[in-house]
N, C-alpha and C. Protein backbone atom coordinates (compact mmCIF):
# COMPACT_ATOMS: atom_id res chain seq x y z
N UNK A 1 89.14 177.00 176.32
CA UNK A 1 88.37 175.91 175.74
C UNK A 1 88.84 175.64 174.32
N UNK A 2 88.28 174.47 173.48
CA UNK A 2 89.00 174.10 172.60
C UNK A 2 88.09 174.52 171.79
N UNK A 3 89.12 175.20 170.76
CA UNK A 3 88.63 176.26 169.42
C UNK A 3 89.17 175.61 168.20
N UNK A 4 88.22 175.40 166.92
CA UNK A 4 88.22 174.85 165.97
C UNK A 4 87.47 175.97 165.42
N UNK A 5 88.56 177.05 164.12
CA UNK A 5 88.29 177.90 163.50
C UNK A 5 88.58 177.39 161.71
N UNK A 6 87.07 177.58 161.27
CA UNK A 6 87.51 177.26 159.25
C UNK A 6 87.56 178.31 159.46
N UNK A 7 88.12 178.46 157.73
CA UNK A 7 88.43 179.25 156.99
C UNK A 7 88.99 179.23 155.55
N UNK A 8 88.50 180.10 154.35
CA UNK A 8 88.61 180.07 153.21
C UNK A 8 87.44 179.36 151.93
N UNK A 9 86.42 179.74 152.90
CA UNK A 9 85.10 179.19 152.08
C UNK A 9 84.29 180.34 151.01
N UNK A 10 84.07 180.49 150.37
CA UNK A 10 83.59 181.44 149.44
C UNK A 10 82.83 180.74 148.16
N UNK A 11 82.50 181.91 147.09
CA UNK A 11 82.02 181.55 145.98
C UNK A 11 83.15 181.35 144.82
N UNK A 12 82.76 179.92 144.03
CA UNK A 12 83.69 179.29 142.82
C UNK A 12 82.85 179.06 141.94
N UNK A 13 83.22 179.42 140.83
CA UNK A 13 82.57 178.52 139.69
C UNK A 13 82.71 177.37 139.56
N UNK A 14 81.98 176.73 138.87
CA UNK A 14 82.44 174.71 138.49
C UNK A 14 83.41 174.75 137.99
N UNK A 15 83.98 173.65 138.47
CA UNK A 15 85.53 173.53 137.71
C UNK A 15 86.37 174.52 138.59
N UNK A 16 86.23 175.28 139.22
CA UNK A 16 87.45 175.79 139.99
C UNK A 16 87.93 174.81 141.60
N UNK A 17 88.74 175.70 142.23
CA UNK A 17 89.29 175.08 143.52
C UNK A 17 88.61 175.90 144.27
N UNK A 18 89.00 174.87 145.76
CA UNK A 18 89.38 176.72 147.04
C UNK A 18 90.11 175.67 147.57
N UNK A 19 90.35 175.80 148.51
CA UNK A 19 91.26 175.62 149.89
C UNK A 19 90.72 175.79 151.20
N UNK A 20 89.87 175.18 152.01
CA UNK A 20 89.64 175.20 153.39
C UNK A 20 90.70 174.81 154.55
N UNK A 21 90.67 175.96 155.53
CA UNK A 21 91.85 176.10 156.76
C UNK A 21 90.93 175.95 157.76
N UNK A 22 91.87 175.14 158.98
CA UNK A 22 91.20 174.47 159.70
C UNK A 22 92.41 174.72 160.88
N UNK A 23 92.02 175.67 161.81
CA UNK A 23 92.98 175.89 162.80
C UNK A 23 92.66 175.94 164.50
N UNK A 24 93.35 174.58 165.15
CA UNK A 24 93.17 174.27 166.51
C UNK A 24 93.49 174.72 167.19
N UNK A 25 93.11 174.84 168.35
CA UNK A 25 93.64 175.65 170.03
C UNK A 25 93.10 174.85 171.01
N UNK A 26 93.95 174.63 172.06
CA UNK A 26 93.93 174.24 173.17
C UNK A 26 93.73 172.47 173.28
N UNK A 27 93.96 171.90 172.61
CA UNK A 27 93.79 170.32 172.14
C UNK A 27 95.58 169.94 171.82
N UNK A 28 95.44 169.00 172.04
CA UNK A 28 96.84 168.17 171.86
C UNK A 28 96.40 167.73 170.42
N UNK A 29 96.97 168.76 169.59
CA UNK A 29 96.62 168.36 168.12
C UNK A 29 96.78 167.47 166.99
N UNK A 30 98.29 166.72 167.59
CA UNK A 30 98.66 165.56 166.88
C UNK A 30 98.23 164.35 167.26
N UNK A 31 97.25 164.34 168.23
CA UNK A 31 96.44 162.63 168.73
C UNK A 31 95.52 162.97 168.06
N UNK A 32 95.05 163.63 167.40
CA UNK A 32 93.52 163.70 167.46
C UNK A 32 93.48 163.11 165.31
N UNK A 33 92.50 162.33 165.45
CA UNK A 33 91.99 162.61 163.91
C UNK A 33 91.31 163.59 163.70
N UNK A 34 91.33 164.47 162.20
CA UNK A 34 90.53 165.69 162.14
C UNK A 34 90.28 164.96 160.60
N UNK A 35 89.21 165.60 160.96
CA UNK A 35 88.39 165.53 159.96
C UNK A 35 86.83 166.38 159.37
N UNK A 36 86.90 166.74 157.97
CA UNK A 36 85.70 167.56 157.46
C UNK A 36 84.61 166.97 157.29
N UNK A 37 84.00 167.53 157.40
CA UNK A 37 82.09 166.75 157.31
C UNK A 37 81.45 167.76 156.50
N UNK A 38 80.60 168.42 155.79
CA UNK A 38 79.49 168.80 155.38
C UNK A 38 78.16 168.79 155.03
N UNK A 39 77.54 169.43 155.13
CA UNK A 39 75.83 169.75 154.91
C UNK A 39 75.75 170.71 154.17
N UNK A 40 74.26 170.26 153.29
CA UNK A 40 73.45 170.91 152.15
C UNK A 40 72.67 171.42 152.30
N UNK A 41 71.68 172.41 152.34
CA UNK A 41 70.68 172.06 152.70
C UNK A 41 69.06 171.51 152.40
N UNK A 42 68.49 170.91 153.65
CA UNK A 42 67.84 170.15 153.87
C UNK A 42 68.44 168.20 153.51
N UNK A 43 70.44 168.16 153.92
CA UNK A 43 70.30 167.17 153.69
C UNK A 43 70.98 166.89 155.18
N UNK A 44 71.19 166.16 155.71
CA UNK A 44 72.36 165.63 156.76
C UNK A 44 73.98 165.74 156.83
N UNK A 45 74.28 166.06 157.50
CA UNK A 45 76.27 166.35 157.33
C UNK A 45 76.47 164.91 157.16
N UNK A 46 77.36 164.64 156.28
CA UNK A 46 78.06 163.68 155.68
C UNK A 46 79.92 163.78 156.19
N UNK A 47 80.43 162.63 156.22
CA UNK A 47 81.36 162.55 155.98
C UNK A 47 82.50 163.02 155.06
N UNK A 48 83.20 163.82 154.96
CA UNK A 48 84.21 164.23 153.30
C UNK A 48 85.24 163.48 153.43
N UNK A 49 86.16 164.06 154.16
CA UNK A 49 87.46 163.57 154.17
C UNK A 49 88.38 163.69 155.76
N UNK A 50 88.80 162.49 156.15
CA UNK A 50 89.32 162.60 157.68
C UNK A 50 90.92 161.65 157.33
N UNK A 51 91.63 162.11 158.15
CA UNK A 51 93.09 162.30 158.77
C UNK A 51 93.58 161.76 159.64
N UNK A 52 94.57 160.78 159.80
CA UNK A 52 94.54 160.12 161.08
C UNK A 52 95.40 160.64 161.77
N UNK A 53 95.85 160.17 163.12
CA UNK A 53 97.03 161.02 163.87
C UNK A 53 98.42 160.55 162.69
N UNK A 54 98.47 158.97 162.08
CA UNK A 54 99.11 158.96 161.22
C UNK A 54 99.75 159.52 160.17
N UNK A 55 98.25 159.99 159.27
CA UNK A 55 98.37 160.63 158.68
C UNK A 55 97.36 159.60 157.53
N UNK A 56 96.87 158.84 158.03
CA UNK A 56 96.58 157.65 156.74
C UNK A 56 94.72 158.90 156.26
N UNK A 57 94.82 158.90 155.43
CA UNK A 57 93.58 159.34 154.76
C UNK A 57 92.62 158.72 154.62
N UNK A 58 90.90 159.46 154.43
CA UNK A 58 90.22 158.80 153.79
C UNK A 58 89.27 159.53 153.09
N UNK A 59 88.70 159.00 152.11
CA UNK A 59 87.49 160.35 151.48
C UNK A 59 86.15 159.34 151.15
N UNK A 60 85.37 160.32 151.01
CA UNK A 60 83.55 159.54 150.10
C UNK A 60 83.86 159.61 149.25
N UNK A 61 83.49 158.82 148.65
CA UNK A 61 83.27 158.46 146.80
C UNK A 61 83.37 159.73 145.93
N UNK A 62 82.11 160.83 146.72
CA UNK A 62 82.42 161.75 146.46
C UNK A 62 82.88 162.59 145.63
N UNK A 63 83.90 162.52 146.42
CA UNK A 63 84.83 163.68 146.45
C UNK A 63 86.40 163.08 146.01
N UNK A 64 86.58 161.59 146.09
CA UNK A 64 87.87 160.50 145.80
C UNK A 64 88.48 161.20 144.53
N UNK A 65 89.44 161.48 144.86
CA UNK A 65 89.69 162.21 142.87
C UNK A 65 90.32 163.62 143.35
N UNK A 66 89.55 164.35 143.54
CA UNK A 66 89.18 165.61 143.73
C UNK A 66 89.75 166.33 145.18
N UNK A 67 89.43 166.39 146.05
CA UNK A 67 90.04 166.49 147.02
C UNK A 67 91.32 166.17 147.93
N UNK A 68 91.82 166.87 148.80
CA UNK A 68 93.25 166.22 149.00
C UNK A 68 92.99 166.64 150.34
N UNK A 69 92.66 165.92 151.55
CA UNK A 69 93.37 166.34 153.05
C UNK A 69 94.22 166.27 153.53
N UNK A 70 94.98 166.91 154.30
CA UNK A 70 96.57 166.93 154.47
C UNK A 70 96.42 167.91 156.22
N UNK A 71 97.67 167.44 156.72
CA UNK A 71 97.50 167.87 158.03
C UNK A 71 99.06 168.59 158.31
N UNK A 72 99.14 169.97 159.54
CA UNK A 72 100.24 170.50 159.54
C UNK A 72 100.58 170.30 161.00
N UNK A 73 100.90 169.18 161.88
CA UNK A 73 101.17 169.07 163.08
C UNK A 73 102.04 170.06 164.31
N UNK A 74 102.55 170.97 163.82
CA UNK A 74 103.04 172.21 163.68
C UNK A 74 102.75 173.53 164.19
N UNK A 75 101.83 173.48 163.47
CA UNK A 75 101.00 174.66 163.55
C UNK A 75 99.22 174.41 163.76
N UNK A 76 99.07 173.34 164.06
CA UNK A 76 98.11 172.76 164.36
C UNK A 76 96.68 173.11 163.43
N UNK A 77 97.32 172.57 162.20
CA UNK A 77 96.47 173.03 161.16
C UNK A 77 95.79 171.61 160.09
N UNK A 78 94.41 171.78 159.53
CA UNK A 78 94.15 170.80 158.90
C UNK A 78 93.69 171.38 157.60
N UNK A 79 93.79 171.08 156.64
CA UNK A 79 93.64 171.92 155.66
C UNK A 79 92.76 170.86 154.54
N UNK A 80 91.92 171.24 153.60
CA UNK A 80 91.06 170.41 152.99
C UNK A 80 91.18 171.00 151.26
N UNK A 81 91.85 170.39 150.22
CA UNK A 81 92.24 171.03 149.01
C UNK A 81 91.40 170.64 148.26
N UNK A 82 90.15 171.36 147.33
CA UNK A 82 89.02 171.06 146.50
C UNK A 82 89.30 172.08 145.45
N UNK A 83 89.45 170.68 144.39
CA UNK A 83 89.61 171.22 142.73
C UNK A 83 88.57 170.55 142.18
N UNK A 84 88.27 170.98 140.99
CA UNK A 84 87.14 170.39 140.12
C UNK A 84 85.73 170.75 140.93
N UNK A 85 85.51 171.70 141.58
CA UNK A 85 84.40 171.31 142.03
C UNK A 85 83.24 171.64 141.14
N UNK A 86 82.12 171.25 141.97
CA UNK A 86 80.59 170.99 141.25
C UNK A 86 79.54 171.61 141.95
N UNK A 87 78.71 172.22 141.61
CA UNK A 87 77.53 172.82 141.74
C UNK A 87 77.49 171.77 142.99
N UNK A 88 77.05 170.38 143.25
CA UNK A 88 76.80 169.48 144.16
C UNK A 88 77.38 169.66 145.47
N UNK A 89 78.59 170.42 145.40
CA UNK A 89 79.84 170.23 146.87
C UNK A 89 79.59 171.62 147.03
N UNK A 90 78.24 172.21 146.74
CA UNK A 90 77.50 173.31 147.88
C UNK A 90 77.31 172.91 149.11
N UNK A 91 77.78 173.82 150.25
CA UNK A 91 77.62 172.77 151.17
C UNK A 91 78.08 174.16 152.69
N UNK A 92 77.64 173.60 153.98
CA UNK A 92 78.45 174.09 154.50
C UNK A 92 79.76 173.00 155.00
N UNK A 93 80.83 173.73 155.20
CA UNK A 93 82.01 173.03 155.81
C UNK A 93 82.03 172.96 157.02
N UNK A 94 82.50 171.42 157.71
CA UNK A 94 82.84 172.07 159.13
C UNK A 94 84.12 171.05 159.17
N UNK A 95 84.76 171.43 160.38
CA UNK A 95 86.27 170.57 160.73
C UNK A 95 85.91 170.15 161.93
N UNK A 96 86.27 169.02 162.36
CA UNK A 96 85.85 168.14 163.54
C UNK A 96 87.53 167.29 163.77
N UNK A 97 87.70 167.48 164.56
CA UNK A 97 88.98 166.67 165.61
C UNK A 97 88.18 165.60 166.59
N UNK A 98 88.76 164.44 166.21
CA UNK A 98 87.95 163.43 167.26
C UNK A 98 88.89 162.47 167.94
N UNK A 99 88.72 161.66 168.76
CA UNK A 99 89.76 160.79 169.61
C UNK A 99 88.51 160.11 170.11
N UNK A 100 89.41 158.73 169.94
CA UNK A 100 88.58 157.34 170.13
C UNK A 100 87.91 157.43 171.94
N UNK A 101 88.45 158.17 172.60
CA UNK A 101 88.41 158.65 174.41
C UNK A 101 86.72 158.79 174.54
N UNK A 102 86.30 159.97 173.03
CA UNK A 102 85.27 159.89 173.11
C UNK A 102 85.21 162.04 172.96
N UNK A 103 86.06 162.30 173.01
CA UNK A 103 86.67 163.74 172.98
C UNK A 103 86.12 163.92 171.31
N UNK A 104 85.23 165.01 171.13
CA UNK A 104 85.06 165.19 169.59
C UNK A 104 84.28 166.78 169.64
N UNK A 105 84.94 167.48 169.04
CA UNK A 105 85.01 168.59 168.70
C UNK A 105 84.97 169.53 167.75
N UNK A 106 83.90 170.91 167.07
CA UNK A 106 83.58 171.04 166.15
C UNK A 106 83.63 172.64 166.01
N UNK A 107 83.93 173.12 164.60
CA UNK A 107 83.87 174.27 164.25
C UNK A 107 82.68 174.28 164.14
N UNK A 108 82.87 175.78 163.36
CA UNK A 108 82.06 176.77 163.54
C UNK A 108 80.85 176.37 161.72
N UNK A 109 81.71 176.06 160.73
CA UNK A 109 81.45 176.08 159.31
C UNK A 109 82.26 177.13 159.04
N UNK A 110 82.24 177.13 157.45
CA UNK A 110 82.40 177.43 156.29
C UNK A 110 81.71 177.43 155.28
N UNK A 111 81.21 178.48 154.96
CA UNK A 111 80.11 178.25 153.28
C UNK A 111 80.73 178.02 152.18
N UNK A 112 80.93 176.98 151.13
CA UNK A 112 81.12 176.78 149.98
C UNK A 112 80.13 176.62 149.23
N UNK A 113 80.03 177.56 148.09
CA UNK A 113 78.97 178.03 146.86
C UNK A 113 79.94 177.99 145.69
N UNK A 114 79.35 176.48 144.54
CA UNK A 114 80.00 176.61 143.27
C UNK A 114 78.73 176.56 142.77
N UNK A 115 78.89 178.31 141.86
CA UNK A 115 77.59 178.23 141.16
C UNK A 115 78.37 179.53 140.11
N UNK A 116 78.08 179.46 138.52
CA UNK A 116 78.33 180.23 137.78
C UNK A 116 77.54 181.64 137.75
């Protein structure tokens, strides 16, 4: 079955980075858009940043600036690059691969905590 594993979520201070890894199995990984979503809590998962099979990007307001998604067709990897962050982009992470078919698919999370 199709496995969508994060990874690299932890505690940052403000103003630092991390790096979230995002690694597929069993999916034809280069059709698919992938893309991160997160939740706060008590708020709704939001949109962050998604990937096209292209490669064309997109982010929330957000996070525009700050973040970088980038995809490794390869190794069937999606990776999500957060600098500057803020107390606010507490959150959990998740990675989602979707196709217009109607095929949409979801990790597990990732906890990200920027708190001094």
């Amino acid at each position: 079955q199709v496995q969508l594993v994060e990874s690299g979520g932890g505690l940052v201070q403000p103003g630092g980075s991390l790096r979230l890894s995002c690694a597929a199995s069993k999916i034809i990984f280069s059709i698919y858009a992938m893309k991160w979503y997160r939740q706060a809590p008590g708020k709704q998962r939001e949109l962050v940043a998604s990937i096209g099979s292209g490669g064309s990007t997109l982010y929330s307001e957000t996070v525009q600036g700050r973040f970088t998604i980038s995809r490794d067709n390869a190794k069937n990897m999606v990776y999500l690059q957060m600098n500057s962050l803020k107390p606010e982009d507490t959150a959990v992470y998740y990675c989602n691969a979707w196709l217009n078919s109607g095929n949409n698919y979801w990790g597990q999370g990732t906890q990200v905590t920027v708190s001094s």
